[in-house]
N, C-alpha and C. Protein backbone atom coordinates (compact mmCIF):
# COMPACT_ATOMS: atom_id res chain seq x y z
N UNK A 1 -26.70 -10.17 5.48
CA UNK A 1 -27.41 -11.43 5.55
C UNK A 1 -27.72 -11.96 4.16
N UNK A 2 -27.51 -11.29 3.08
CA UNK A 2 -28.71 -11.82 2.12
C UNK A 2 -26.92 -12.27 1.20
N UNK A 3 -25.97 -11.62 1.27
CA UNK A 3 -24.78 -11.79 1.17
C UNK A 3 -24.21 -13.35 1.62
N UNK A 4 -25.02 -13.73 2.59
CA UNK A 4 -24.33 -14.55 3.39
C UNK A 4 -24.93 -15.75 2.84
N UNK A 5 -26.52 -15.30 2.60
CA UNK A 5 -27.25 -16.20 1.66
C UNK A 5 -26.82 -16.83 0.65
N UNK A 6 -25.96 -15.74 0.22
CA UNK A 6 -25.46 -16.45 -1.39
C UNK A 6 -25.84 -15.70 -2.79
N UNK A 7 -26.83 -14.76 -2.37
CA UNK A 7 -27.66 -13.62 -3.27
C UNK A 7 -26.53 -12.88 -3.81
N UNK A 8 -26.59 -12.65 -4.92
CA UNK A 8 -25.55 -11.45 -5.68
C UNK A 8 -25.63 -10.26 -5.25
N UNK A 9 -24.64 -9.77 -5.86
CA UNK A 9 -24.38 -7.79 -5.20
C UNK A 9 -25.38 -7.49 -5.98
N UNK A 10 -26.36 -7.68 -7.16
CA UNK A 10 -26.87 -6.95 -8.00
C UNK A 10 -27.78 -7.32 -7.21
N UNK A 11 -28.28 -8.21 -7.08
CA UNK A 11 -30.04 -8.40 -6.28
C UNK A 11 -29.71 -7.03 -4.88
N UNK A 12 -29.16 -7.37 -4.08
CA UNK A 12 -28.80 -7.00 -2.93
C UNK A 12 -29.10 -5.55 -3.44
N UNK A 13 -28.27 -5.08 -4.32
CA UNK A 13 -28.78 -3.60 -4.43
C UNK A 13 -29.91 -3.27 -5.24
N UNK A 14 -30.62 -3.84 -5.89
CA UNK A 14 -31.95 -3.83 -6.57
C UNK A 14 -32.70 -3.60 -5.60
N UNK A 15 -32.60 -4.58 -4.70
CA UNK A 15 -33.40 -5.10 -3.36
C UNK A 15 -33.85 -4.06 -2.37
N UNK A 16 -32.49 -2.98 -2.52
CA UNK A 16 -31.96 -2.16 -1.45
C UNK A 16 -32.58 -0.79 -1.80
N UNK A 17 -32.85 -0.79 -3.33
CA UNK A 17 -33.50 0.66 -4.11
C UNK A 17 -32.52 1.34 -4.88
N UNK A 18 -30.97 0.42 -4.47
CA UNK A 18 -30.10 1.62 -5.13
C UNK A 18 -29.73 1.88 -6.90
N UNK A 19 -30.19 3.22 -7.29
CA UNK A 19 -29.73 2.90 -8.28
C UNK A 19 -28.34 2.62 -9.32
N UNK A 20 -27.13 2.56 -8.23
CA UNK A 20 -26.00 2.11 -8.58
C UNK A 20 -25.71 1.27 -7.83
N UNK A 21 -25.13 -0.16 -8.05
CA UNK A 21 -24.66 -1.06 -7.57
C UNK A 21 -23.29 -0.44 -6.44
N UNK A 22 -22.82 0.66 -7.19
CA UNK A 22 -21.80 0.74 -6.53
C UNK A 22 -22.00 1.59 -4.89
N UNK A 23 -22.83 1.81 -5.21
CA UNK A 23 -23.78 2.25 -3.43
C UNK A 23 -23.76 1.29 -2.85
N UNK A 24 -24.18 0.14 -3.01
CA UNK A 24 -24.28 -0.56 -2.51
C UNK A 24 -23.18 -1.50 -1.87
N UNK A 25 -21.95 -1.55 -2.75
CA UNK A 25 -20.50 -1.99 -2.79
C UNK A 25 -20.05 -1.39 -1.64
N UNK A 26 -19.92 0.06 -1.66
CA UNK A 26 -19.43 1.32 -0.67
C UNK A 26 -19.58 1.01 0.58
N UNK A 27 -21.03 0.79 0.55
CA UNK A 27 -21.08 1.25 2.29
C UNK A 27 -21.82 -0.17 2.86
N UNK A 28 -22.18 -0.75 1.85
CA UNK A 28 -23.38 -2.18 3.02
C UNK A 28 -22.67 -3.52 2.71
N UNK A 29 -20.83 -3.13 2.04
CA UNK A 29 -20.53 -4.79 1.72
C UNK A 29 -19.39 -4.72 3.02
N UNK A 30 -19.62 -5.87 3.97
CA UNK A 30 -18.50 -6.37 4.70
C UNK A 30 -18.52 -7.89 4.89
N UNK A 31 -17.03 -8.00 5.00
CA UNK A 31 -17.17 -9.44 5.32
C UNK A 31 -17.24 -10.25 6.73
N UNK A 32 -18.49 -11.29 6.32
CA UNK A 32 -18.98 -11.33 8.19
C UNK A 32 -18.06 -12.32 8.15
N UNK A 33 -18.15 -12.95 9.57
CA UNK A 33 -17.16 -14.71 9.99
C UNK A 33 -17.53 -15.63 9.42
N UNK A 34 -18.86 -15.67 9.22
CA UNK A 34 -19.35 -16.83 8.20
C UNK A 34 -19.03 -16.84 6.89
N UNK A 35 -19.45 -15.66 6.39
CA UNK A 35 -18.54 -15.42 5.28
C UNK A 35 -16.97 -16.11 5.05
N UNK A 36 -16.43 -15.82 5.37
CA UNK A 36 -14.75 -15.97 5.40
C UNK A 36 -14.50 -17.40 5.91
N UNK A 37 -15.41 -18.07 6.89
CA UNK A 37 -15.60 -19.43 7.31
C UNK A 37 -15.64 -20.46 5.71
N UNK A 38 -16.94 -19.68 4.62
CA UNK A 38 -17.37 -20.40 3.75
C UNK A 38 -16.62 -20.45 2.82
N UNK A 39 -15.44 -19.27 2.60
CA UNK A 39 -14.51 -19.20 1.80
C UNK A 39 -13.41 -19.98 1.66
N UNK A 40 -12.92 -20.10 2.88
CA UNK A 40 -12.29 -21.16 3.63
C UNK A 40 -12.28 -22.39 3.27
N UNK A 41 -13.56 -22.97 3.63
CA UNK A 41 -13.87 -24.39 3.40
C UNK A 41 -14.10 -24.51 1.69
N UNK A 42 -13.88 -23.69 1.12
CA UNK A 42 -14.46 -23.75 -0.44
C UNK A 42 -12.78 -23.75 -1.04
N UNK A 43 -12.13 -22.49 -0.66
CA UNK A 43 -10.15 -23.26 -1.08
C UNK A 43 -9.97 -24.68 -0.42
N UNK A 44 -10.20 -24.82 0.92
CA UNK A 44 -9.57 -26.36 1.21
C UNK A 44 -10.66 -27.67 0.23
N UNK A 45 -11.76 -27.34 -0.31
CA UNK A 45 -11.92 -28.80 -1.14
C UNK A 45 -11.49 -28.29 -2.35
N UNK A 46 -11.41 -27.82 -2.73
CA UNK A 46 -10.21 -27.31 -4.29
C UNK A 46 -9.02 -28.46 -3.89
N UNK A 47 -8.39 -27.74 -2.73
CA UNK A 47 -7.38 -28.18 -2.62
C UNK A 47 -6.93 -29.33 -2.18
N UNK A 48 -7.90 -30.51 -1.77
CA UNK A 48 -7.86 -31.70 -1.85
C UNK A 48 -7.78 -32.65 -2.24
């Protein structure tokens, strides 16, 4: 969720307690539908 927000991987894992970002990378990053929805619409106005 906080991903989806728009919040960086570094907050997200600050946030989270971890003290490596890459904990946080590992196991709590996926990509939701909205996600990939917003990605989407962000190449097609590039590409307009």
């Amino acid at each position: 969720m906080c991903l989806e927000a728009g919040m960086p991987l570094q907050e997200v894992s600050e946030r989270s307690g971890h003290e490596d970002i890459s904990t946080t990378n590992e196991f709590y990053i996926h990509i939701t539908d909205k996600m990939k929805k917003t990605s989407i619409g962000k190449l097609h106005e590039r590409t307009s």
